[in-house]
PDB file of N, CA and C in Angstrom:
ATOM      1  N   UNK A   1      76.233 -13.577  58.650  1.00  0.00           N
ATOM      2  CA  UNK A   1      77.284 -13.706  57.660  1.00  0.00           C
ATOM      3  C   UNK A   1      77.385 -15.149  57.157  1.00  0.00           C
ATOM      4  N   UNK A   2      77.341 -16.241  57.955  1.00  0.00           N
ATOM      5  CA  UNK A   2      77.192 -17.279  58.008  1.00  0.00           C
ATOM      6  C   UNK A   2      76.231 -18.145  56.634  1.00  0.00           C
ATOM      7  N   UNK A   3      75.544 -17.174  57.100  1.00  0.00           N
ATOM      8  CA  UNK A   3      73.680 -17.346  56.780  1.00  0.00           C
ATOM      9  C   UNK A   3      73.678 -17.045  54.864  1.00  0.00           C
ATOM     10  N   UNK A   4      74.408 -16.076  54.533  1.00  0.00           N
ATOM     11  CA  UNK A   4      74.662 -15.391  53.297  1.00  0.00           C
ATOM     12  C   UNK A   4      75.765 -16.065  52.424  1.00  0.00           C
ATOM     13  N   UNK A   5      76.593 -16.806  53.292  1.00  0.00           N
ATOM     14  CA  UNK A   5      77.654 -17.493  52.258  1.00  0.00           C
ATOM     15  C   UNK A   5      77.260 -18.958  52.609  1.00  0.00           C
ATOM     16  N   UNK A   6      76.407 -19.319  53.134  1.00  0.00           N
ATOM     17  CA  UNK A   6      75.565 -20.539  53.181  1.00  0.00           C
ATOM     18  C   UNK A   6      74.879 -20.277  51.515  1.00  0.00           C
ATOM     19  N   UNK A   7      73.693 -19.480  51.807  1.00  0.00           N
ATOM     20  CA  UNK A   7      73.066 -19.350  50.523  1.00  0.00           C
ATOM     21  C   UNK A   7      73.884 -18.987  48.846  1.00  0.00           C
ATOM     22  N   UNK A   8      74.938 -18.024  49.265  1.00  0.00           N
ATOM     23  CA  UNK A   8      75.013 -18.564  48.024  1.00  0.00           C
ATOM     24  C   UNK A   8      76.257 -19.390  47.295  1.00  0.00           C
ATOM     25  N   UNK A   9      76.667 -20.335  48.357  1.00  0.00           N
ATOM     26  CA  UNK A   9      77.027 -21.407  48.042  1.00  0.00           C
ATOM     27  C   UNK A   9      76.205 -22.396  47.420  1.00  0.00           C
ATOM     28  N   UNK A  10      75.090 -22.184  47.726  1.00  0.00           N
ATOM     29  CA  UNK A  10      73.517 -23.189  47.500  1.00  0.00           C
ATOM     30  C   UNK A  10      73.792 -22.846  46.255  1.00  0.00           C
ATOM     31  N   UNK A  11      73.416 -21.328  45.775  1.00  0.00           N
ATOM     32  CA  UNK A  11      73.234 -21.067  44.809  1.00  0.00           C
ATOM     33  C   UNK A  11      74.076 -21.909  43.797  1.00  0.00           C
ATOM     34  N   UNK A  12      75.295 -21.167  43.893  1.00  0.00           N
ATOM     35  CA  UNK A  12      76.703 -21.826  42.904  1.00  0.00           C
ATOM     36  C   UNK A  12      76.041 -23.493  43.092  1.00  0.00           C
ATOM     37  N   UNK A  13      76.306 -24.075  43.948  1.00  0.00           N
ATOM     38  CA  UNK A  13      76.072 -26.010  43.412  1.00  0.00           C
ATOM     39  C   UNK A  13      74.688 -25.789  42.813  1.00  0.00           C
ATOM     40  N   UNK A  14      73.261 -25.447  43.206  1.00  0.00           N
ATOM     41  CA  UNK A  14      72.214 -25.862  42.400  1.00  0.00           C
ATOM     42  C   UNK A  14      72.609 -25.239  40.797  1.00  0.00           C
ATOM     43  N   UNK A  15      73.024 -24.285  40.716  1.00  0.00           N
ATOM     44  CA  UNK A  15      73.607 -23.573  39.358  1.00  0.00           C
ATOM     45  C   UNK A  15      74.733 -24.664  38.139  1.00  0.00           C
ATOM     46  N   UNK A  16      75.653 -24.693  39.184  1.00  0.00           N
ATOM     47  CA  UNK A  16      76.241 -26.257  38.494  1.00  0.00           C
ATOM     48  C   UNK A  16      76.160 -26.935  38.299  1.00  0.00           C
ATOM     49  N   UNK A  17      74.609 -27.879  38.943  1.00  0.00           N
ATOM     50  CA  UNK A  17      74.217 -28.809  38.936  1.00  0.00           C
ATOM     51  C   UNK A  17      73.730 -28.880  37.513  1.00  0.00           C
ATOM     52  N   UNK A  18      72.817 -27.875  37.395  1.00  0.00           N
ATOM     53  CA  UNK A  18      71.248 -27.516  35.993  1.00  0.00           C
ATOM     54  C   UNK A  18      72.632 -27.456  35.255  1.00  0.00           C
ATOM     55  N   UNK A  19      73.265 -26.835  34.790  1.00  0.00           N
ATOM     56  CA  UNK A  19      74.382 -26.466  33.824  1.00  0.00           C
ATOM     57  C   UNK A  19      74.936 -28.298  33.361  1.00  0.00           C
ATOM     58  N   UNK A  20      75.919 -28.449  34.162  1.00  0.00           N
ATOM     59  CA  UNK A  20      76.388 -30.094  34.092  1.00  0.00           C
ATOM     60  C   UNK A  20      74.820 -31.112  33.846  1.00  0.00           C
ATOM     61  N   UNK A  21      74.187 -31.115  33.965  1.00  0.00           N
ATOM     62  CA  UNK A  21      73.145 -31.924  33.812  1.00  0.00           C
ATOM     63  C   UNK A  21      72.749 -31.992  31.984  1.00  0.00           C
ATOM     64  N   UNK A  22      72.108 -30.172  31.623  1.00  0.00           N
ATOM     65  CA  UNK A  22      71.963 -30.260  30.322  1.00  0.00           C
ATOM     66  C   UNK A  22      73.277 -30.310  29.659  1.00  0.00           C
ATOM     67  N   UNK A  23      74.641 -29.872  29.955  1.00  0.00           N
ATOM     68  CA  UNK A  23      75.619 -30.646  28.974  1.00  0.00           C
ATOM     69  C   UNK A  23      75.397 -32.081  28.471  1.00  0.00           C
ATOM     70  N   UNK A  24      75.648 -32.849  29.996  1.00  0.00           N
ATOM     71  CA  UNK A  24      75.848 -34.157  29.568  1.00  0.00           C
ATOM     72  C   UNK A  24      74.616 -35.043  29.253  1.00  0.00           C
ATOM     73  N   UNK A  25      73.447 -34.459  28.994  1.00  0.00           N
ATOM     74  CA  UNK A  25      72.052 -35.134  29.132  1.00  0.00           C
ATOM     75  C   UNK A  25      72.377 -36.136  27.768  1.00  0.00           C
ATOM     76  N   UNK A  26      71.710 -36.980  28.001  1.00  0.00           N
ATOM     77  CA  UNK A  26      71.200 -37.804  26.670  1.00  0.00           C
ATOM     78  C   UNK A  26      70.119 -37.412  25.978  1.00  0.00           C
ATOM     79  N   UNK A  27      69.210 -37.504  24.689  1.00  0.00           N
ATOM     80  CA  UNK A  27      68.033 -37.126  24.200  1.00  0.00           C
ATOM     81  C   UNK A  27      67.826 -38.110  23.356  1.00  0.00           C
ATOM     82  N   UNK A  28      66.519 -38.420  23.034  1.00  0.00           N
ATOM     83  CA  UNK A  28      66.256 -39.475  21.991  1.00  0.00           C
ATOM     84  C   UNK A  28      65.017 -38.945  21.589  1.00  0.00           C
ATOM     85  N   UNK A  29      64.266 -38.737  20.357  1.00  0.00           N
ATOM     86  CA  UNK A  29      63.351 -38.761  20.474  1.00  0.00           C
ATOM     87  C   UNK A  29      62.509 -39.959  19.730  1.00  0.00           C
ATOM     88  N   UNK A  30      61.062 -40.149  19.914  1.00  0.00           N
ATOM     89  CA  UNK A  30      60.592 -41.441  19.021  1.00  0.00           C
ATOM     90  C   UNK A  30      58.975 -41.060  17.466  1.00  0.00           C
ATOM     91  N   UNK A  31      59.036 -41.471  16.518  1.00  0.00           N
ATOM     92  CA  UNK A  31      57.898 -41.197  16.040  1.00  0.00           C
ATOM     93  C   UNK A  31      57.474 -42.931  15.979  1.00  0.00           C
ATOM     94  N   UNK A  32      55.946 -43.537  16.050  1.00  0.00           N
ATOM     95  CA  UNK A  32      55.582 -44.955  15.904  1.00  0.00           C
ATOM     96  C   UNK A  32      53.930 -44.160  15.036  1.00  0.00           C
ATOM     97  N   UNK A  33      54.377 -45.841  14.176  1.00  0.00           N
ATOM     98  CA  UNK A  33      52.893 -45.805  13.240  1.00  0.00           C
ATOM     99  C   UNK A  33      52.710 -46.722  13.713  1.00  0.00           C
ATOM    100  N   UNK A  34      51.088 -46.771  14.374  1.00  0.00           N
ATOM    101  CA  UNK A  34      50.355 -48.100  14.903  1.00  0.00           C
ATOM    102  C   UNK A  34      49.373 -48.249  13.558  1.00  0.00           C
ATOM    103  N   UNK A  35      48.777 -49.615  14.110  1.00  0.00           N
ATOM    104  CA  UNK A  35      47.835 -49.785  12.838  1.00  0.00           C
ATOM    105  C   UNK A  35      46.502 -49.317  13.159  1.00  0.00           C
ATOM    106  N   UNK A  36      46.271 -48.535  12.157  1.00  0.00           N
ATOM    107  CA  UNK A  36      45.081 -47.244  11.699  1.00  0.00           C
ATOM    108  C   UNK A  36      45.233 -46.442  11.326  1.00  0.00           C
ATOM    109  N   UNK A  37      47.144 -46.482  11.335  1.00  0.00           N
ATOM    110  CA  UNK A  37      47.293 -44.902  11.095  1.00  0.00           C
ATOM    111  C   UNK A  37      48.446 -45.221   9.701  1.00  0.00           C
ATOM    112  N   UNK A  38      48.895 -43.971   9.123  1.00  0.00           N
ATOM    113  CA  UNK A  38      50.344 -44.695   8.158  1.00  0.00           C
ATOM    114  C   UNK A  38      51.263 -43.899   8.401  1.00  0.00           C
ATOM    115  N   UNK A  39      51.157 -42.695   9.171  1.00  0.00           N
ATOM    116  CA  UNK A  39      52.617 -41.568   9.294  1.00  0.00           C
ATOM    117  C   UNK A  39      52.456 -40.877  10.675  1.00  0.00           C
ATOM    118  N   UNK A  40      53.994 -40.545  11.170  1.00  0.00           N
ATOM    119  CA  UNK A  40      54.233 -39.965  12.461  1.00  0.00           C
ATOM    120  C   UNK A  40      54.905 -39.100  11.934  1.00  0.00           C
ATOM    121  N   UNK A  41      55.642 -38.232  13.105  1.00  0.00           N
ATOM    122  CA  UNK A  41      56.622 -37.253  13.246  1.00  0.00           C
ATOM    123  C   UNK A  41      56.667 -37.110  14.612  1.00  0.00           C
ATOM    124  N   UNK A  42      58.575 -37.164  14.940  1.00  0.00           N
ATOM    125  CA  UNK A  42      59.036 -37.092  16.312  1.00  0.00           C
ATOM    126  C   UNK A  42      58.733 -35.135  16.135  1.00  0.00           C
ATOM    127  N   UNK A  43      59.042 -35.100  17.945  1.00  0.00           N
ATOM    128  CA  UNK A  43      59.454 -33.771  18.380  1.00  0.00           C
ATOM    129  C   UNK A  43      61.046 -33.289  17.864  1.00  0.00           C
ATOM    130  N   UNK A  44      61.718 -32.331  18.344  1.00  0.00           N
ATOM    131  CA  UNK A  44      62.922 -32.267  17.912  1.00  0.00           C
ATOM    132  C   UNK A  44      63.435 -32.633  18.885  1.00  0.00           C
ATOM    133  N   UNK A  45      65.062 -32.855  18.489  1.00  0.00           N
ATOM    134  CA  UNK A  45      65.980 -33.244  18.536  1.00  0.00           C
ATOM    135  C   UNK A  45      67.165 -32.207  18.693  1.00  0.00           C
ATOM    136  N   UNK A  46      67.997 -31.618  20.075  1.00  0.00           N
ATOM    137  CA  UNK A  46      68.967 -31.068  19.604  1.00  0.00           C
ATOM    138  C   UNK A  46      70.343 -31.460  20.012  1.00  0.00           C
ATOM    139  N   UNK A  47      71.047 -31.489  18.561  1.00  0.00           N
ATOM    140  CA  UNK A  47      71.992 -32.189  18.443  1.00  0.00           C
ATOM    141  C   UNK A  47      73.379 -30.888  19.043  1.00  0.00           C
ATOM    142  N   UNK A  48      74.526 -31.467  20.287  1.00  0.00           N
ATOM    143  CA  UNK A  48      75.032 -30.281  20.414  1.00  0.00           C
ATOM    144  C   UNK A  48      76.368 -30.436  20.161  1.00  0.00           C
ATOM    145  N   UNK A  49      77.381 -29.573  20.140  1.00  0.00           N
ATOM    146  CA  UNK A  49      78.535 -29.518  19.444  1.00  0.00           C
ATOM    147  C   UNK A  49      79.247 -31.153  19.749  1.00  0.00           C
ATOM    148  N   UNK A  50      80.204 -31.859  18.554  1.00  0.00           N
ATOM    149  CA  UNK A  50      80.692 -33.211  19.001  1.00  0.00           C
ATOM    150  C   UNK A  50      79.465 -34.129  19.378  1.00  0.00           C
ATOM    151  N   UNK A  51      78.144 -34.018  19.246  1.00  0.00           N
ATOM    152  CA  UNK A  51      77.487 -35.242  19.146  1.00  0.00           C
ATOM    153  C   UNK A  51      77.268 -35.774  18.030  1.00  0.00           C
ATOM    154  N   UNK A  52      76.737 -37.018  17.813  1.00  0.00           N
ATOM    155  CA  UNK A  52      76.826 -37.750  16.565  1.00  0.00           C
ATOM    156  C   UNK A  52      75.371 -38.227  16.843  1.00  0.00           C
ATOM    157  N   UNK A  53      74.882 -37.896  15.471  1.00  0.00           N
ATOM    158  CA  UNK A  53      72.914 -38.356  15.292  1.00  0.00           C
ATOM    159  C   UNK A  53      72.906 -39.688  14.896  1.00  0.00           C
ATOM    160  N   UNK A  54      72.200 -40.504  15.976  1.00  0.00           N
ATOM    161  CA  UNK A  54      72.225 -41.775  15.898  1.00  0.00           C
ATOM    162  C   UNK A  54      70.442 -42.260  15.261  1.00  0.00           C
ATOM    163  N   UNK A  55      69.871 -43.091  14.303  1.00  0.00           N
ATOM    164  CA  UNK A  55      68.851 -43.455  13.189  1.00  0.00           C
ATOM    165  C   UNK A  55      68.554 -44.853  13.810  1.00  0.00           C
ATOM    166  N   UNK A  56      67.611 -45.146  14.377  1.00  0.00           N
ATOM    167  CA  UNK A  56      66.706 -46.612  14.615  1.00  0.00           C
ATOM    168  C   UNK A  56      65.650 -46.377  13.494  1.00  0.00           C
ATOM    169  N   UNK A  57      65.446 -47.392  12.855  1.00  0.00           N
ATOM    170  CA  UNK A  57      63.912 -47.686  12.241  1.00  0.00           C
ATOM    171  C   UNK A  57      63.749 -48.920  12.347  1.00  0.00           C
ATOM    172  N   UNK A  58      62.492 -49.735  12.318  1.00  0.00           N
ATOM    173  CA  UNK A  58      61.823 -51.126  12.852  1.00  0.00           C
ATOM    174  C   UNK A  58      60.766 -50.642  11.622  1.00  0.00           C
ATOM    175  N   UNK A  59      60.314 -51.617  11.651  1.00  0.00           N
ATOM    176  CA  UNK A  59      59.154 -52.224  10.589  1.00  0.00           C
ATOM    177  C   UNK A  59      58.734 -53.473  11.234  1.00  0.00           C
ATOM    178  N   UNK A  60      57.702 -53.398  11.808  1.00  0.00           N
ATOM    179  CA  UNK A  60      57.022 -55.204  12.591  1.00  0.00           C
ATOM    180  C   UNK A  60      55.362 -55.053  11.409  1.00  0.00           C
ATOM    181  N   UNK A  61      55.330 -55.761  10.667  1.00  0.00           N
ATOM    182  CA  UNK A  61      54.282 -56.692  10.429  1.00  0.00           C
ATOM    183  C   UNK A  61      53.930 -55.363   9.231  1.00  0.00           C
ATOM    184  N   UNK A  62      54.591 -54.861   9.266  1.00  0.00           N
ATOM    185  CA  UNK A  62      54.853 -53.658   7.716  1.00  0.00           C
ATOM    186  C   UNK A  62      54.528 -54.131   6.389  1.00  0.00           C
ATOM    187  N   UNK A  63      54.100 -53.099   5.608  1.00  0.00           N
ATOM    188  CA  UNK A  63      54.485 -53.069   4.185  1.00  0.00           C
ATOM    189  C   UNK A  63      55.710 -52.176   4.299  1.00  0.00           C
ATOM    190  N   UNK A  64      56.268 -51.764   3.091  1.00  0.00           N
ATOM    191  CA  UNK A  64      57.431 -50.895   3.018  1.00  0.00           C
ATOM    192  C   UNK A  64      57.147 -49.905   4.404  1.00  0.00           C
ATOM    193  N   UNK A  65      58.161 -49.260   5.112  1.00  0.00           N
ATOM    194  CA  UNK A  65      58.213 -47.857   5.825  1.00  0.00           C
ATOM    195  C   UNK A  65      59.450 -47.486   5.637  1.00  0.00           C
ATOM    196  N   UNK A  66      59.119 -46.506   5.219  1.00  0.00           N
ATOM    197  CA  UNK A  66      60.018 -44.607   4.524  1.00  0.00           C
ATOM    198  C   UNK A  66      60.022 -43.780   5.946  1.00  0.00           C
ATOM    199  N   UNK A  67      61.556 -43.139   5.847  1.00  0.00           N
ATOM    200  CA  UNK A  67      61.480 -42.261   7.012  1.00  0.00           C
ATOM    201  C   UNK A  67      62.810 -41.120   6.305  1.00  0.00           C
ATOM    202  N   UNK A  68      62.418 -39.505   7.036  1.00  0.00           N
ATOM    203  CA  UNK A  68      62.799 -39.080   6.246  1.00  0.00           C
ATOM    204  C   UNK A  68      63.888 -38.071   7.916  1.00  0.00           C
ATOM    205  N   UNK A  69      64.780 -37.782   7.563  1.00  0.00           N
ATOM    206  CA  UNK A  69      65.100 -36.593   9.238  1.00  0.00           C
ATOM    207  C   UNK A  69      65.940 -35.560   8.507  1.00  0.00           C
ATOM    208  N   UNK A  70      65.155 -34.660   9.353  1.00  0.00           N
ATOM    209  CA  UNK A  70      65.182 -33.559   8.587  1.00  0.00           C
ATOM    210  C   UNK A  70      65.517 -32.379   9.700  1.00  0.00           C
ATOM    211  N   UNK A  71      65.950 -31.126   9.261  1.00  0.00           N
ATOM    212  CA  UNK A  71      66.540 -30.241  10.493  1.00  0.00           C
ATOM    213  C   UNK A  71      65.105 -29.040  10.520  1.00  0.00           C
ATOM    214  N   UNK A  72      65.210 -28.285  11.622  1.00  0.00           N
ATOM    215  CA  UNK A  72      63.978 -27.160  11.883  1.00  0.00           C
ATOM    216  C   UNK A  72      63.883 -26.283  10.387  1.00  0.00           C
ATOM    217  N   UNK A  73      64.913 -26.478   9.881  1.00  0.00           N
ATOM    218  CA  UNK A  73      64.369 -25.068   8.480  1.00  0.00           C
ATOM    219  C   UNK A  73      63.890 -26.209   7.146  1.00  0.00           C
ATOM    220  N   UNK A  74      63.946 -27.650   7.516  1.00  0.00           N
ATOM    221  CA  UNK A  74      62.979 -28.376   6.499  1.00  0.00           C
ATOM    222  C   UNK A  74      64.393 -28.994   5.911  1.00  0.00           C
ATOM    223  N   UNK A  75      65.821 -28.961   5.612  1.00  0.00           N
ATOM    224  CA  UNK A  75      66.446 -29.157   4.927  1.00  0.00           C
ATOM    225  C   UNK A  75      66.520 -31.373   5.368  1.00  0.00           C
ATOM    226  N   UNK A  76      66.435 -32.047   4.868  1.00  0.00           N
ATOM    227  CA  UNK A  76      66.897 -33.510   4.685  1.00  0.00           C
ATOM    228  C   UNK A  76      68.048 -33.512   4.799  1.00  0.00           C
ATOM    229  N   UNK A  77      67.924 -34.441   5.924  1.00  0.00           N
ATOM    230  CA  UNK A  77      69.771 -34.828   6.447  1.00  0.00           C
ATOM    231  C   UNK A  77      69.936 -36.308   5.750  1.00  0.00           C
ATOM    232  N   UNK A  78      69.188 -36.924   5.815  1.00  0.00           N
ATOM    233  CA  UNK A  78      68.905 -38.141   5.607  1.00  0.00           C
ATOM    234  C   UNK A  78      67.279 -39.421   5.337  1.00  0.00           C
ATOM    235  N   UNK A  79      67.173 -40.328   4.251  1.00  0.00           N
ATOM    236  CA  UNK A  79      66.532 -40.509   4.258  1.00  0.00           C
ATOM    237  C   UNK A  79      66.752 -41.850   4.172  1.00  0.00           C
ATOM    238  N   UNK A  80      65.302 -43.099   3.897  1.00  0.00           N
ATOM    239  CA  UNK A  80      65.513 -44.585   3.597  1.00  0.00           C
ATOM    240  C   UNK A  80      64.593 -45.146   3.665  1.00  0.00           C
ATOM    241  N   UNK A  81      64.474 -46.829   3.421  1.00  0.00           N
ATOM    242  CA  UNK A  81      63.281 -47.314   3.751  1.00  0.00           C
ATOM    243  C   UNK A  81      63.486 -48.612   4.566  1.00  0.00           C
ATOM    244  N   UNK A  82      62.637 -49.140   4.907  1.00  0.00           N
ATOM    245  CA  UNK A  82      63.007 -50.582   5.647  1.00  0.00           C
ATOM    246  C   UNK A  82      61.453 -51.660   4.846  1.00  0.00           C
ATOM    247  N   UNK A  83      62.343 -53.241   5.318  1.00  0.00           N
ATOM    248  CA  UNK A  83      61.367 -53.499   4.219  1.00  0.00           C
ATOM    249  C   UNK A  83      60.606 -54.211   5.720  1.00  0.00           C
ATOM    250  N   UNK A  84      59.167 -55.237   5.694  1.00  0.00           N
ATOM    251  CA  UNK A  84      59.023 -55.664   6.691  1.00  0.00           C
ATOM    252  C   UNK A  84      59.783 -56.925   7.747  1.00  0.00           C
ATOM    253  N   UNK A  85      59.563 -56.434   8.664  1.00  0.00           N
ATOM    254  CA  UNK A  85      60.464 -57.144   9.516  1.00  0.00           C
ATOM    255  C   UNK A  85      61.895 -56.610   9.737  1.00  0.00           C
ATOM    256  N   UNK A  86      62.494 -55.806   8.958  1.00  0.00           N
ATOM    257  CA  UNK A  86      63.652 -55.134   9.179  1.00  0.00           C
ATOM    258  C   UNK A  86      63.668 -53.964   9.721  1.00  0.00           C
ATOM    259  N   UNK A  87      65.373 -54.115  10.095  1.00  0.00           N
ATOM    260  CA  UNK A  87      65.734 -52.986  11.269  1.00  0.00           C
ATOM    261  C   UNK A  87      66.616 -52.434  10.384  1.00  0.00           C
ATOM    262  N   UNK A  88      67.146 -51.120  10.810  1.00  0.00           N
ATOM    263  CA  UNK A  88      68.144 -50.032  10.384  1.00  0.00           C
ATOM    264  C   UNK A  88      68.442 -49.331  11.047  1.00  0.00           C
ATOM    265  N   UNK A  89      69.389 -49.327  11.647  1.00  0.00           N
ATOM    266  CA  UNK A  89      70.801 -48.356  12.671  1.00  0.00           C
ATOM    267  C   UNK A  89      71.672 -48.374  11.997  1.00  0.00           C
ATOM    268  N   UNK A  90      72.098 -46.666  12.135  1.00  0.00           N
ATOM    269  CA  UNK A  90      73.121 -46.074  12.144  1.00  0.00           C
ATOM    270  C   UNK A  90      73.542 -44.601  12.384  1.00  0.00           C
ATOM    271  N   UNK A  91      74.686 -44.105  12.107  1.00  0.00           N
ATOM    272  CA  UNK A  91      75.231 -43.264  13.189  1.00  0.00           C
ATOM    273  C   UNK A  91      75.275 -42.260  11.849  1.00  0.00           C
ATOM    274  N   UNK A  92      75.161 -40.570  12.069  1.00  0.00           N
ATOM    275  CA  UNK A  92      75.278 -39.893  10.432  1.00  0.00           C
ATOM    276  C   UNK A  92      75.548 -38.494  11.139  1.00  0.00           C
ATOM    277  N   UNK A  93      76.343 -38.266  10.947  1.00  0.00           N
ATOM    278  CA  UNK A  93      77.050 -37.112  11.313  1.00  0.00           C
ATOM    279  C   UNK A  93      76.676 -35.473  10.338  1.00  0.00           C
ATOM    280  N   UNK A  94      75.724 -34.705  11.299  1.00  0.00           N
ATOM    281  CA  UNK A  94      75.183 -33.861  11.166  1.00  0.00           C
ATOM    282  C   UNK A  94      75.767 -32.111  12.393  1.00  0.00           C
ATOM    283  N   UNK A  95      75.471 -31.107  11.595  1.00  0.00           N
ATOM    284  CA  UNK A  95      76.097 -30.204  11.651  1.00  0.00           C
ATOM    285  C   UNK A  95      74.785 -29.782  13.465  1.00  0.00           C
ATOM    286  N   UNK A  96      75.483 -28.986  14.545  1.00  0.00           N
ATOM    287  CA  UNK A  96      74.541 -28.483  15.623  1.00  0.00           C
ATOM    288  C   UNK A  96      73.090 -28.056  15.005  1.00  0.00           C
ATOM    289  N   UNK A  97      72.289 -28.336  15.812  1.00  0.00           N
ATOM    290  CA  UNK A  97      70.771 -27.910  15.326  1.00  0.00           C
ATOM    291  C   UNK A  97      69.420 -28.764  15.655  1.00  0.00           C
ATOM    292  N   UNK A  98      68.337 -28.557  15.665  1.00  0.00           N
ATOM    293  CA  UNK A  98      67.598 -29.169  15.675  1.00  0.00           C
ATOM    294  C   UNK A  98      66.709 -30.489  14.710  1.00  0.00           C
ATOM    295  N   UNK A  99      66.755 -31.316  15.156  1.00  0.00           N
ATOM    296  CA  UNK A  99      66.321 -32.583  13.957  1.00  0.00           C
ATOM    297  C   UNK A  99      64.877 -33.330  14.545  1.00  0.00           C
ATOM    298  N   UNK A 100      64.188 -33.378  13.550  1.00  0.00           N
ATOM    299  CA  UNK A 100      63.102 -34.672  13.834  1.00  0.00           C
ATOM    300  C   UNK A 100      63.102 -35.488  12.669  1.00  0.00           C
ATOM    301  N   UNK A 101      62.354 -36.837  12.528  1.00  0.00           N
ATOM    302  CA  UNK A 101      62.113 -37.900  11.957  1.00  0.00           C
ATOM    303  C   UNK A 101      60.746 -38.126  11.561  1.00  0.00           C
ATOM    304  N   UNK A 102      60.503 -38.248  10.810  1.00  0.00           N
ATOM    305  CA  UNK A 102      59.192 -38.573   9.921  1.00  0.00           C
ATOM    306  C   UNK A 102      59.131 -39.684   9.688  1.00  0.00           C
ATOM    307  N   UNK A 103      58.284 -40.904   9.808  1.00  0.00           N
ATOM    308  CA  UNK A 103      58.302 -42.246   9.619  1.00  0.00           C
ATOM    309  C   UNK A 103      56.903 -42.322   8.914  1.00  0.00           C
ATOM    310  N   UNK A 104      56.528 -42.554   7.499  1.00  0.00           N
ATOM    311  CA  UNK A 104      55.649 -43.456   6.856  1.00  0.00           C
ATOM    312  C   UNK A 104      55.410 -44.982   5.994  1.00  0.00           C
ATOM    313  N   UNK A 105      54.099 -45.289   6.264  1.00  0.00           N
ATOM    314  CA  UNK A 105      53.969 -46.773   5.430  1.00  0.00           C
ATOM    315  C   UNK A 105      53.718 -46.518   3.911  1.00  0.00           C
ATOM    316  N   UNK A 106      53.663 -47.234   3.177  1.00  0.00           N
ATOM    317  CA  UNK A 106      53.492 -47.430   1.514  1.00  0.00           C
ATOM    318  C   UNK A 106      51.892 -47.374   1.334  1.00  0.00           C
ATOM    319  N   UNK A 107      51.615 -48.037   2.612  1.00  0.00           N
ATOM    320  CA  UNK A 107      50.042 -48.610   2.534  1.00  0.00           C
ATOM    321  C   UNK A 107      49.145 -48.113   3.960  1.00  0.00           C
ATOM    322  N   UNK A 108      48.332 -47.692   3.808  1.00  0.00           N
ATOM    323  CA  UNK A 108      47.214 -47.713   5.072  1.00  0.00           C
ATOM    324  C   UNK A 108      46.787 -48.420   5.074  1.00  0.00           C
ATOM    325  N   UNK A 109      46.492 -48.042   6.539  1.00  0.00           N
ATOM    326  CA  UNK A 109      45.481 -49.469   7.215  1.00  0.00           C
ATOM    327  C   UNK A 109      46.426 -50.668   8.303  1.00  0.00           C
ATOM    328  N   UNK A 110      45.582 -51.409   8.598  1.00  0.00           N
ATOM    329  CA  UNK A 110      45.544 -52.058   9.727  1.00  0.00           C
ATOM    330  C   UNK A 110      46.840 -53.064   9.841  1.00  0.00           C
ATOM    331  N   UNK A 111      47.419 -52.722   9.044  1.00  0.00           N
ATOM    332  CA  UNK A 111      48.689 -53.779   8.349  1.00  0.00           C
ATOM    333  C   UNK A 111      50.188 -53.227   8.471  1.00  0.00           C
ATOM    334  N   UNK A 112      50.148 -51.547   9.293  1.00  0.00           N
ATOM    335  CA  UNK A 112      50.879 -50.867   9.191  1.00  0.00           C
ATOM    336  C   UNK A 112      51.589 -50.271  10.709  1.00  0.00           C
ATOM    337  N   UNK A 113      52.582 -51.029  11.293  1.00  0.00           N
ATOM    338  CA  UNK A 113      53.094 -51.260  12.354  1.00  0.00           C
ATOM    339  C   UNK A 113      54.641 -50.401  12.534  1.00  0.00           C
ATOM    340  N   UNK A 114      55.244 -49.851  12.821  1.00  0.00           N
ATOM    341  CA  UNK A 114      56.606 -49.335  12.957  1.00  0.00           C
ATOM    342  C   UNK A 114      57.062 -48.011  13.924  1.00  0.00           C
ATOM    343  N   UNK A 115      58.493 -48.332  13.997  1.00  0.00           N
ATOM    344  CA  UNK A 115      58.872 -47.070  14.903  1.00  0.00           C
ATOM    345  C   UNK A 115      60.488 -46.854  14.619  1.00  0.00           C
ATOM    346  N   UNK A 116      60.549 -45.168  15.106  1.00  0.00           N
ATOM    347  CA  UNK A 116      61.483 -44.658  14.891  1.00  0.00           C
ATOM    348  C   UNK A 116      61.808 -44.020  15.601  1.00  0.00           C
ATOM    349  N   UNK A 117      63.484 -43.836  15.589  1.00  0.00           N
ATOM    350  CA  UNK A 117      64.270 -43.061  17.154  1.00  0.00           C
ATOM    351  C   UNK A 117      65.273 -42.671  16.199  1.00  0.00           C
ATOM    352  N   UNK A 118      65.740 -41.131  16.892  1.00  0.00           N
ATOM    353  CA  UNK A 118      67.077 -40.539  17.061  1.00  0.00           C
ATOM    354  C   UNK A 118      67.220 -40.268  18.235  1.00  0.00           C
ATOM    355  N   UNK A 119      68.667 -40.048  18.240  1.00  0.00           N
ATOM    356  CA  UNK A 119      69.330 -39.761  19.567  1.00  0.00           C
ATOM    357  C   UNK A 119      70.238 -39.224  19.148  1.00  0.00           C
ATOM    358  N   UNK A 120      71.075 -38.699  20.302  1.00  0.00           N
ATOM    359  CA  UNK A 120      72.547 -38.542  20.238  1.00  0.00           C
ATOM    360  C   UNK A 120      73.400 -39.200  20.989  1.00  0.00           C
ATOM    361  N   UNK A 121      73.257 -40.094  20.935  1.00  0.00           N
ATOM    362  CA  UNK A 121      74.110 -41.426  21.787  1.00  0.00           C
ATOM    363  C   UNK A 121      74.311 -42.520  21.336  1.00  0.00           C
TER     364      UNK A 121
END
């Protein structure tokens, strides 16, 4: 008897654990253009009720980079550019769902350096 409300006590905490864990998880994801290349795309992103979609872009040793984030059915939440050497954060308040980020240069080739993050944090 012992033995049976041992286990599924186990159960209930490992159960609460996985549950409380993906509530409160953090997520970020990243897309980077190294030089050789001129365009990425992050994985998704899911944004869950009361979070707020947070936008990094960098440009190091860039021509222009364009980045575009966009939700799983293709719709643009947001877009912009950075020029080189500049940064851009900020916070843009988007409806539950899945999001990734698309980051491209103006120019190919070896001259074309940058990276990009969302999160929800």
């Amino acid at each position: 008897m012992k033995k049976k409300i041992l286990i599924v006590l186990s159960v209930f905490i490992v159960a609460f654990a996985l549950t409380a864990n993906s509530v409160f998880a953090k997520e970020s994801v990243f897309a980077n253009v190294i030089p050789g290349d001129w365009f990425d795309y992050s994985g998704y992103l899911y944004l869950d009720p009361g979070e707020t979609l947070h936008v990094v872009v960098e440009a190091h040793n860039s021509a222009n980079v364009y980045y575009e984030v966009s939700d799983n059915l293709g719709n643009v939440v947001s877009t912009g550019s950075v020029t080189d050497g500049g940064r851009k954060a900020y916070a843009k308040g988007a409806p539950v769902g899945k999001y990734k980020i698309t980051l491209w240069c103006d120019s190919w080739g070896p001259v074309c350096f940058a990276e990009a993050e969302i999160k929800d944090y």
